[in-house]
N, C-alpha and C. Protein backbone atom coordinates (compact mmCIF):
# COMPACT_ATOMS: atom_id res chain seq x y z
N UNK A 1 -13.97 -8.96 14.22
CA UNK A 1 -14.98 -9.62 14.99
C UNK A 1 -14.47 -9.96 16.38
N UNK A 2 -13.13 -10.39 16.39
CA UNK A 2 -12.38 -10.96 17.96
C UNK A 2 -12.96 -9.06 18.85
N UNK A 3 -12.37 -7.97 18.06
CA UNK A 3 -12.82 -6.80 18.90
C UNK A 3 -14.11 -6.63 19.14
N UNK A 4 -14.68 -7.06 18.23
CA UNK A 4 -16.58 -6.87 18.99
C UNK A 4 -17.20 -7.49 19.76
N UNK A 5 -16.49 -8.92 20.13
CA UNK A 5 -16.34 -9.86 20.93
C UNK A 5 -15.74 -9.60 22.18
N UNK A 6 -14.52 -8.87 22.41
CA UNK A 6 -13.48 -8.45 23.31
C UNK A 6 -14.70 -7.91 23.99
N UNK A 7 -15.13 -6.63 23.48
CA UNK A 7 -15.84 -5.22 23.99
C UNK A 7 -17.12 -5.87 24.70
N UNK A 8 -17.99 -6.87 24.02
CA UNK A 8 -18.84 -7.49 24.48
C UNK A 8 -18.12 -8.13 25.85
N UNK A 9 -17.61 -9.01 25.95
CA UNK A 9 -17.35 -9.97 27.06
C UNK A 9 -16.98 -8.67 28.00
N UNK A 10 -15.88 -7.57 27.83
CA UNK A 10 -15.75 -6.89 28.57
C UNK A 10 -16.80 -5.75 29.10
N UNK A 11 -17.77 -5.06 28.34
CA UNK A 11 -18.73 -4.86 28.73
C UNK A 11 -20.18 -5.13 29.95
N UNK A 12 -19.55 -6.77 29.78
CA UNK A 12 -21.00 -7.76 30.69
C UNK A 12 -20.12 -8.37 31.70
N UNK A 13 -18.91 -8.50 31.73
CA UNK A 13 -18.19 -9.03 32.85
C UNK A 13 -16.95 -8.42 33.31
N UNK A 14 -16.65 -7.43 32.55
CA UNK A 14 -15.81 -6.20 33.09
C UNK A 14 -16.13 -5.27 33.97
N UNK A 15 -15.72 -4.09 33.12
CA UNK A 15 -15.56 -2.57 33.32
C UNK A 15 -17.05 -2.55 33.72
N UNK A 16 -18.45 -2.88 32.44
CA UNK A 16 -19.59 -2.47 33.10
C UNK A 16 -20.31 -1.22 32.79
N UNK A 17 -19.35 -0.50 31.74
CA UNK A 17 -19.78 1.39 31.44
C UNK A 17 -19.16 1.39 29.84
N UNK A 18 -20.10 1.79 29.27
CA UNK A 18 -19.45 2.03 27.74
C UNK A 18 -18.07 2.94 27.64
N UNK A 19 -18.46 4.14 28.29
CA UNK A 19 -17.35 4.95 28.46
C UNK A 19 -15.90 4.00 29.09
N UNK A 20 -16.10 3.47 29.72
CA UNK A 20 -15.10 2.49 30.32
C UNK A 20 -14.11 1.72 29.52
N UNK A 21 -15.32 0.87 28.77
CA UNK A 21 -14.64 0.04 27.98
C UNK A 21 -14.03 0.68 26.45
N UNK A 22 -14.50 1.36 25.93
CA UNK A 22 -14.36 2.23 24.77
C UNK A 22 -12.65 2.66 25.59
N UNK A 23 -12.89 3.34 26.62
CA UNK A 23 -11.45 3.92 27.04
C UNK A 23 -10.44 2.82 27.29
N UNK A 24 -10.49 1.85 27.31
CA UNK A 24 -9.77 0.63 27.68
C UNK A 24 -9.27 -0.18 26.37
N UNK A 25 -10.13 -0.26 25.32
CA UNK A 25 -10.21 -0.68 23.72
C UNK A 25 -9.15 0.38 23.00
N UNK A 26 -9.83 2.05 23.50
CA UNK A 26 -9.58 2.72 22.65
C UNK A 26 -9.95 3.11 21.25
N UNK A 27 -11.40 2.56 21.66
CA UNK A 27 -12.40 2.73 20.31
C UNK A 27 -13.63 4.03 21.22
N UNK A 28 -13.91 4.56 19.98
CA UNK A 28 -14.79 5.43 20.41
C UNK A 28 -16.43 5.05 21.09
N UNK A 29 -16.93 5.25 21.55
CA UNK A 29 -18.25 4.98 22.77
C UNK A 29 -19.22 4.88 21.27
N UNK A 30 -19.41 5.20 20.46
CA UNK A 30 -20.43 4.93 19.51
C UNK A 30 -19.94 3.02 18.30
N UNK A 31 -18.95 2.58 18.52
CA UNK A 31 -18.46 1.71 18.50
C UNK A 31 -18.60 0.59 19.39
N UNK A 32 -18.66 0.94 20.20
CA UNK A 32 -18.75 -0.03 21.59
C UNK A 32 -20.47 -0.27 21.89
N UNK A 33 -20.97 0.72 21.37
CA UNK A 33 -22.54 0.66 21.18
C UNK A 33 -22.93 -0.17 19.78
N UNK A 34 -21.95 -0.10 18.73
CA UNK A 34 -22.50 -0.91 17.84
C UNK A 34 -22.35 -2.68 18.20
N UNK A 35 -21.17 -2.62 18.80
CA UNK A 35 -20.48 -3.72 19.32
C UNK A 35 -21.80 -4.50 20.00
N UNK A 36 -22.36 -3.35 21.08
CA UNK A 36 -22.93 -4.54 22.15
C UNK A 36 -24.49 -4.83 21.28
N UNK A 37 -25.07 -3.71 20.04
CA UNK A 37 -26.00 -4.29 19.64
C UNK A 37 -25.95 -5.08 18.28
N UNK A 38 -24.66 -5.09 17.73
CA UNK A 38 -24.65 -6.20 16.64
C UNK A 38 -23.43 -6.98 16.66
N UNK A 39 -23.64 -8.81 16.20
CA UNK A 39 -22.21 -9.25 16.68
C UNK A 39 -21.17 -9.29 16.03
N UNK A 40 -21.74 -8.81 14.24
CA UNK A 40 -20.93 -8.63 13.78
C UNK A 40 -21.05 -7.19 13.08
N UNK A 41 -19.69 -6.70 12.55
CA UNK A 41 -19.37 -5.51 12.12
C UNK A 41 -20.29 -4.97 10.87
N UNK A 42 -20.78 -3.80 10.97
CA UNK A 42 -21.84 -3.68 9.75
C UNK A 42 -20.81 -3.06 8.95
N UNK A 43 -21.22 -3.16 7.92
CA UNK A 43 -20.77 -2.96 6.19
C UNK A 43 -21.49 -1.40 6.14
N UNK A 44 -20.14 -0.55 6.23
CA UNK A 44 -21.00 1.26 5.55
C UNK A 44 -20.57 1.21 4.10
N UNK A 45 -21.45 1.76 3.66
CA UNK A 45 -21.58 2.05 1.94
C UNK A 45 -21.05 3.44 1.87
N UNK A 46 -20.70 3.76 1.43
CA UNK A 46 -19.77 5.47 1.21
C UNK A 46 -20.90 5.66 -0.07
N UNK A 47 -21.41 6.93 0.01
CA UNK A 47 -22.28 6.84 -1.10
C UNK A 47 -21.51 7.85 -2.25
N UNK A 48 -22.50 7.52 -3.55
CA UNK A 48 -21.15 7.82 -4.36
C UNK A 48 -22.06 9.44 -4.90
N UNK A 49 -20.87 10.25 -4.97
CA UNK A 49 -20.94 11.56 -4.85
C UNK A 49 -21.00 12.06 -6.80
N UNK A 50 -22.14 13.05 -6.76
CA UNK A 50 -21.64 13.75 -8.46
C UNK A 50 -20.62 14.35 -8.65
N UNK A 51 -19.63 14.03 -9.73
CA UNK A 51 -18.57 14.96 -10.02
C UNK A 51 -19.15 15.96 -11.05
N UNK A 52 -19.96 16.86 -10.53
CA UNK A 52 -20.02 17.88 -12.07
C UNK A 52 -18.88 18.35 -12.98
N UNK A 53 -17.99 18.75 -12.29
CA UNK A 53 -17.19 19.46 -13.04
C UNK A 53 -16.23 18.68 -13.85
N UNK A 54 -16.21 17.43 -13.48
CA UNK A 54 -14.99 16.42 -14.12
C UNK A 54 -15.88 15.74 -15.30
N UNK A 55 -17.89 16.32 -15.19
CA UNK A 55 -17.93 15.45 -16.09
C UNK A 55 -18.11 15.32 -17.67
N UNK A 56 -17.89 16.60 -17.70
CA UNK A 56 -17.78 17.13 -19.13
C UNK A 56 -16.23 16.79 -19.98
N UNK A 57 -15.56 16.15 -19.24
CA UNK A 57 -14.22 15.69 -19.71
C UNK A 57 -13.84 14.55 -19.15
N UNK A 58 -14.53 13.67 -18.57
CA UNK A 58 -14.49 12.44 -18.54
C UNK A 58 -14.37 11.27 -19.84
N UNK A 59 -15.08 11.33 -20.58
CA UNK A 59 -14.65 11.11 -21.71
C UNK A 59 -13.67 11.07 -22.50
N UNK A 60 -12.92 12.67 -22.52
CA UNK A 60 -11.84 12.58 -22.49
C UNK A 60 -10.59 12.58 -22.04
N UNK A 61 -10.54 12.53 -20.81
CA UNK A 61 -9.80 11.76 -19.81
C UNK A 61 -9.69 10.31 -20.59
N UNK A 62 -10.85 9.49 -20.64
CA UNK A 62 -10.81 8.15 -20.39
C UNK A 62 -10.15 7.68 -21.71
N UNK A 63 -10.30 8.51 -23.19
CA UNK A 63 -9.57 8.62 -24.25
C UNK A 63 -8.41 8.44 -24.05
N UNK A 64 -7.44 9.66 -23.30
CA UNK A 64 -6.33 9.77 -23.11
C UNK A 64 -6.13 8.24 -22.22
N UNK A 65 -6.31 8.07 -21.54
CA UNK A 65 -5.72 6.79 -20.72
C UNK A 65 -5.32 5.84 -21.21
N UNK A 66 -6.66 5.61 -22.07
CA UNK A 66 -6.73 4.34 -23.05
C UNK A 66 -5.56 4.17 -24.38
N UNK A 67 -5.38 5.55 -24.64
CA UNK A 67 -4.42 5.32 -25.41
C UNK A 67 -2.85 5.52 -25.27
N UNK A 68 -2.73 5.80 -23.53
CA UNK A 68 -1.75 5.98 -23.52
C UNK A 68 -1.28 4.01 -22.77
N UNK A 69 -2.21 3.98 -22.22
CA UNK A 69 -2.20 2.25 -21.40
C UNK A 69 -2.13 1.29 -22.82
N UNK A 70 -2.87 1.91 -24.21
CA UNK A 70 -2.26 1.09 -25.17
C UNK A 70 -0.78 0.56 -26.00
N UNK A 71 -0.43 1.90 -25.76
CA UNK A 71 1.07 1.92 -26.12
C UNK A 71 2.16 1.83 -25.23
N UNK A 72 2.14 1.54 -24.13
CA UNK A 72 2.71 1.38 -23.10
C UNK A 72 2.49 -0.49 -22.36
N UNK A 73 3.08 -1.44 -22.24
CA UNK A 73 3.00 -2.23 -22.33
C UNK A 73 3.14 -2.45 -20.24
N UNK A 74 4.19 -1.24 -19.83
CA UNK A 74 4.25 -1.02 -18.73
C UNK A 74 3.26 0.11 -17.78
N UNK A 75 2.88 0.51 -16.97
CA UNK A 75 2.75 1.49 -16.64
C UNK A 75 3.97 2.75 -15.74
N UNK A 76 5.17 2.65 -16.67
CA UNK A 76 5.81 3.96 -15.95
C UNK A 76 5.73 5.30 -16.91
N UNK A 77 6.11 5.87 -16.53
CA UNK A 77 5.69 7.67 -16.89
C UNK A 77 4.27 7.95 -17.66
N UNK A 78 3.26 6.65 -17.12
CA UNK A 78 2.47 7.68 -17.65
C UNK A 78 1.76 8.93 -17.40
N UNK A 79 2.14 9.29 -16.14
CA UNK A 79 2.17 10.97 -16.11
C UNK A 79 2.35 11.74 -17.05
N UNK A 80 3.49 11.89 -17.27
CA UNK A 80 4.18 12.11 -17.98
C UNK A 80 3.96 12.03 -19.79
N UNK A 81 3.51 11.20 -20.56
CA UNK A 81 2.57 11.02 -21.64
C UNK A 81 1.47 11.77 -21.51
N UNK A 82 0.77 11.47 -20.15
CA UNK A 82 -0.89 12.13 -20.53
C UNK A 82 -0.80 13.69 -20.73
N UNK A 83 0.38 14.34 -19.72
CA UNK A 83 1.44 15.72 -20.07
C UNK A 83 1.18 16.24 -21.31
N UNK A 84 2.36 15.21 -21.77
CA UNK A 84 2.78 15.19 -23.46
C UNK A 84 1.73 15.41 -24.27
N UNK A 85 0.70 14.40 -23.73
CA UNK A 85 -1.09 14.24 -25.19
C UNK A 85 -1.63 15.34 -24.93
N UNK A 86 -1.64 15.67 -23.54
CA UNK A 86 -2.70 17.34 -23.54
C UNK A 86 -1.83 18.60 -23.70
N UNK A 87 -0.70 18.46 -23.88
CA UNK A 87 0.36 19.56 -24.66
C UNK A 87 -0.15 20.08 -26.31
């Protein structure tokens, strides 16, 4: 927020040019545009993507995990186990 603030104040009593201030920040000109029209930082959602191909074995993936995170009190080698179970 202090940077969307920075870019603002410098924007209206600086430099004066998006391109300007973006080059001065070192944030890109579509940034410096979000800056001067919102005061605080918006929240992007990454949207969540289909895994087709993982999802016919997701299940058992999640098998294997579970039983290897059961017997394992730690998590080291379990690489190495999930190896071993699909051997």
């Amino acid at each position: 927020m202090e940077l969307y603030e920075a870019i603002r104040r410098e924007y209206e009593f600086g430099i004066g040019t998006i391109q300007g201030v973006a080059r001065k920040f070192g944030v890109h000109r579509r940034m410096v545009r979000e800056a001067l029209a919102h005061a605080i930082p918006l929240v992007k959602a990454s949207p969540q993507r289909p895994h087709p191909q993982l999802e016919p074995v997701r299940g058992f993936i999640d098998a294997i995990l579970e039983a290897v995170c059961g017997e394992l009190c730690q998590f080291e080698r379990v690489e190495k186990r999930v190896i071993l179970l699909l051997d």
